[in-house]
Structure formats: C-alpha cells, structure tokens
Protein backbone atom coordinates (compact mmCIF):
# COMPACT_ATOMS: atom_id res chain seq x y z
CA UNK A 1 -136.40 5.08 -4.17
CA UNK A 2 -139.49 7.19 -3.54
CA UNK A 3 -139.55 11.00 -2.97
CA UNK A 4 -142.88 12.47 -1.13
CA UNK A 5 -142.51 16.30 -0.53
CA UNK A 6 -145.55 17.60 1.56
CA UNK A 7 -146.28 20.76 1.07
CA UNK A 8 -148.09 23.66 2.56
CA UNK A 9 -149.86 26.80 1.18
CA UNK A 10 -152.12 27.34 -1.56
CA UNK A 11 -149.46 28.36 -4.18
CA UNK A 12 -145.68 27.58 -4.59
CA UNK A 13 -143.18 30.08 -5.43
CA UNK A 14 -141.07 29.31 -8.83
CA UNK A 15 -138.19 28.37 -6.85
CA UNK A 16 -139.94 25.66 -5.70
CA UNK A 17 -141.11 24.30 -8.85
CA UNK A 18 -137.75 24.44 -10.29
CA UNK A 19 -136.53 22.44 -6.90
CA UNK A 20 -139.07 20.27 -7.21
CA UNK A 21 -137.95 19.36 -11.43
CA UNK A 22 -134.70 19.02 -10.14
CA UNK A 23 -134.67 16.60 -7.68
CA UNK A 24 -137.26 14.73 -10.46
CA UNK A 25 -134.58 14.66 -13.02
CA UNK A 26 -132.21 13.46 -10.24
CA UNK A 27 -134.28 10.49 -9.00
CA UNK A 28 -135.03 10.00 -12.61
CA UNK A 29 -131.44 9.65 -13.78
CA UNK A 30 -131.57 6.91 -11.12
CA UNK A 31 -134.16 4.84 -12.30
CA UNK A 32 -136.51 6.29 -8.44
CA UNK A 33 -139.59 8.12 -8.78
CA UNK A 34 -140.94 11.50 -7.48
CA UNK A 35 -144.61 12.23 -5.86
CA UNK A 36 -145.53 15.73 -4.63
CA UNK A 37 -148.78 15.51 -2.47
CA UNK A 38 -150.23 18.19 -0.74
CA UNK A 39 -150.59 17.57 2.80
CA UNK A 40 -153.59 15.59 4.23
CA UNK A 41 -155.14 18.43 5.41
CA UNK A 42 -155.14 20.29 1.99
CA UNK A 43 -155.99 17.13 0.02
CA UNK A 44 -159.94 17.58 1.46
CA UNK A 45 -159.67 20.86 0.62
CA UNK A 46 -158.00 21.42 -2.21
CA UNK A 47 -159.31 24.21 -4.78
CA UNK A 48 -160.79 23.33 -8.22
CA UNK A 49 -158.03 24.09 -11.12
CA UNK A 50 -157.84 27.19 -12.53
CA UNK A 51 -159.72 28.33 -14.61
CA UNK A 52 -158.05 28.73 -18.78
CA UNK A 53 -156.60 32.36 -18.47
CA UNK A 54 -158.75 33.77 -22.24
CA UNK A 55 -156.87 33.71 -25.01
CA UNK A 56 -154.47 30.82 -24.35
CA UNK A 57 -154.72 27.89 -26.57
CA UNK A 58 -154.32 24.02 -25.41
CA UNK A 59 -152.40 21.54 -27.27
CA UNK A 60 -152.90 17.88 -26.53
CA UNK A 61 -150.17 15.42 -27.78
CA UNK A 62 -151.27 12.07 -28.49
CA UNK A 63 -148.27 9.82 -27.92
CA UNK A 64 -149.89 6.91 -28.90
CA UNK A 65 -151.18 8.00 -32.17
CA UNK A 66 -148.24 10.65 -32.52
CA UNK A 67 -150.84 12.99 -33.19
CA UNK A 68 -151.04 16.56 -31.80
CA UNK A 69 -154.87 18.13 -30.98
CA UNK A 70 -154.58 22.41 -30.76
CA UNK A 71 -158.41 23.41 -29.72
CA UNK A 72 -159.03 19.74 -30.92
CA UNK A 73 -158.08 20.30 -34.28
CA UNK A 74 -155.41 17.60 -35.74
CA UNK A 75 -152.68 19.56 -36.54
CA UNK A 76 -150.04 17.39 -38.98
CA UNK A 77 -146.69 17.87 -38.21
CA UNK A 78 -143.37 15.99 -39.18
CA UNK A 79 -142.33 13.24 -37.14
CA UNK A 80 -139.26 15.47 -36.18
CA UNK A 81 -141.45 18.75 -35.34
CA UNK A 82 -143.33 15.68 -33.11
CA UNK A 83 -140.44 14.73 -31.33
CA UNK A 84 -139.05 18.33 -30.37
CA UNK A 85 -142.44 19.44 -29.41
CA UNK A 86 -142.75 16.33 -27.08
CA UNK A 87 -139.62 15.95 -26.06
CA UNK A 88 -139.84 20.30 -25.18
CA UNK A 89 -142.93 19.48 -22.91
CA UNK A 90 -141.43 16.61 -21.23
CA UNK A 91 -138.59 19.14 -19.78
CA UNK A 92 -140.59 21.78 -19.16
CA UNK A 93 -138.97 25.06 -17.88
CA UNK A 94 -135.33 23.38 -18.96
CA UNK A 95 -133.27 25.73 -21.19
CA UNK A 96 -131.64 23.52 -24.26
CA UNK A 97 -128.88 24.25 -26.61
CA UNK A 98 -129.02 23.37 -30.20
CA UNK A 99 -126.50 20.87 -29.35
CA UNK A 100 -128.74 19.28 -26.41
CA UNK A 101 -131.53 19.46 -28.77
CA UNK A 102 -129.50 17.13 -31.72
CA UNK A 103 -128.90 15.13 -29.49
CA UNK A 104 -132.08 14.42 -27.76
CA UNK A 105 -134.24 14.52 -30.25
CA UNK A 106 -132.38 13.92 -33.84
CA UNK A 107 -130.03 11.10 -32.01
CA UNK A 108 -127.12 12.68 -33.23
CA UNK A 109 -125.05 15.82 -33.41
CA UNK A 110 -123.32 15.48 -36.75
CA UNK A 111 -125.33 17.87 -38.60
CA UNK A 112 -125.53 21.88 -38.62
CA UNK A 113 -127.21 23.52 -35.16
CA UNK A 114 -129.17 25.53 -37.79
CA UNK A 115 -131.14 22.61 -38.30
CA UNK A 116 -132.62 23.16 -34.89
CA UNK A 117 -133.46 26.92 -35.76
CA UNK A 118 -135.40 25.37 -38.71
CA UNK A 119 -137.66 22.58 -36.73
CA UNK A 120 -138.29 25.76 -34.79
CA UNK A 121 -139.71 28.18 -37.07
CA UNK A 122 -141.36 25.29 -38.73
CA UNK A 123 -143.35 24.47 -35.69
CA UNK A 124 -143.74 27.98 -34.35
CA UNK A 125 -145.48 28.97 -38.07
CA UNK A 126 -147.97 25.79 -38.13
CA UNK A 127 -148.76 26.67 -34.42
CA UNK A 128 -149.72 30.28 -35.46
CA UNK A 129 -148.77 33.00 -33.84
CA UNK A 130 -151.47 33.29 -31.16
CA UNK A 131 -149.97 30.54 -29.43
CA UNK A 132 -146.38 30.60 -27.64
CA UNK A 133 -144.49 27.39 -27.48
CA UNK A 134 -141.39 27.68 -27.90
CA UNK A 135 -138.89 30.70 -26.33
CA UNK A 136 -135.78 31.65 -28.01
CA UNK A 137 -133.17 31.88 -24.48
CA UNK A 138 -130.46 33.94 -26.63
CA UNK A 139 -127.10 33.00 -26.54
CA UNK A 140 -128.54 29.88 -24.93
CA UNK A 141 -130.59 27.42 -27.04
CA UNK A 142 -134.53 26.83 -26.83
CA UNK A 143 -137.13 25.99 -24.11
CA UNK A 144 -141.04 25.61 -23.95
CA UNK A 145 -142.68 28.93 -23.06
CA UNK A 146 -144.19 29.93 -19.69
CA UNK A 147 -147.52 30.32 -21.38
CA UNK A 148 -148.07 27.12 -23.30
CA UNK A 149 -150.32 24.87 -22.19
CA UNK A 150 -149.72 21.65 -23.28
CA UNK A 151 -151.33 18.62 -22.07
CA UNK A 152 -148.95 15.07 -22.71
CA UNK A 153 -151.44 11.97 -23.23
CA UNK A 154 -149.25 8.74 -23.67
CA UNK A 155 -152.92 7.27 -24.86
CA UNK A 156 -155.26 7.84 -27.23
C-alpha cells in the first residue's frame, strides 16, 4: 500500500508533521510505504532549503561504515552510542522510555534502565555541548532534540 498526501502552503504546522510520522509508522508496521509530495503546482516552484540557522552543527551518520561525521570530523563512538544515536534519528520527534530504548537498541531489557542514562551522557559529552541531540522528556524517557540536525546516509 502506498500513501501520497498532497499538500498545500509553503510551511506545515507541527501537527502535521507529527500526523504525517504517524501514519508512516502505521504503514510501516505494515510492511506499505509513505510519500509526501507537494502538489504539482508547488513542485515547479518550490523554494531552495533553508539556509543552516548559525551556530547549529550537522552530524552525518554513515550506516555503511558505522561511522558518524560532526562538521566532517570522524567522531569514534561505541557501537552502542552508534546504535542509540541512529536508532534516535530514525524516530525523530518520538518520546522513548528507558525501557523502549533496551529494547530497541540493546535487544533486551534485562539489565538496569540506568544503563540508558549512561549511553546518554556518554554521547551527549563526546558531542560537546554546543550541539543538542538528545532531550531528557522527564518522567518520560529520551528523544532527539528539535535542534539537531542530523543527516542519516545508509552509504558511504
């Protein structure tokens, strides 16, 4: 099954981007697929993309190569820091809780939920802190920050 939303306007409101990664993970869950395509008319005329607000850093995972680029630096991380980080940008906007998160990206959920809170810190420190990537939801769990701008390259 295939999904086409047109769509009108130069912008979307954030209710229709969360719509719009809900009905994805829907169609997902059954093996369809999702396309949003501005309408004809727009598609001539579409705008350039915006321009890279200053002071926000890009960070380009290599799935291939498992290998993550920040300003096109290498930056090494664990294959587990790898995993969350990809697995956080796949989902984007989606609220996790440590649970989820074993789950997901560990396989399991035998362990402590502090292990979590210490992939976390450990990938918030090597990412410095002029970057945000990761938002603490309290009470809640994790999710990937409004502001990060990370770019998912399955190759090299």
């Amino acid at each position: 099954m295939t999904l086409n939303i047109p769509l009108t306007g130069d912008a979307l409101p954030p209710q229709a981007h969360r719509l719009i990664e809900a009905v994805r993970e829907l169609v997902e869950a059954g093996q369809g697929s999702v396309a949003v395509e501005p309408p004809p008319a727009a598609r001539a005329t579409a705008p350039p993309p915006p321009e890279r607000a200053e002071g926000t850093v890009e960070v380009k995972l290599l799935t291939a190569s498992r290998q993550v680029l920040v300003e096109g630096e290498l930056l090494p991380l664990t294959r587990l820091e790898f995993d969350l980080l990809l697995f956080l940008a796949d989902h984007p906007r989606r609220v996790f809780s440590r649970t989820q998160l074993l789950t997901a990206v560990w396989g399991y959920e035998h362990t402590g939920e502090r292990t979590v809170d210490v992939h976390v810190r450990r990938l918030r420190v090597k990412m410095g802190t002029q970057l945000p990537l990761i938002t603490t939801v309290y009470g809640v769990g994790y999710r990937l920050a409004d502001e990060a701008r990370i770019v998912v390259l399955p190759h090299d």
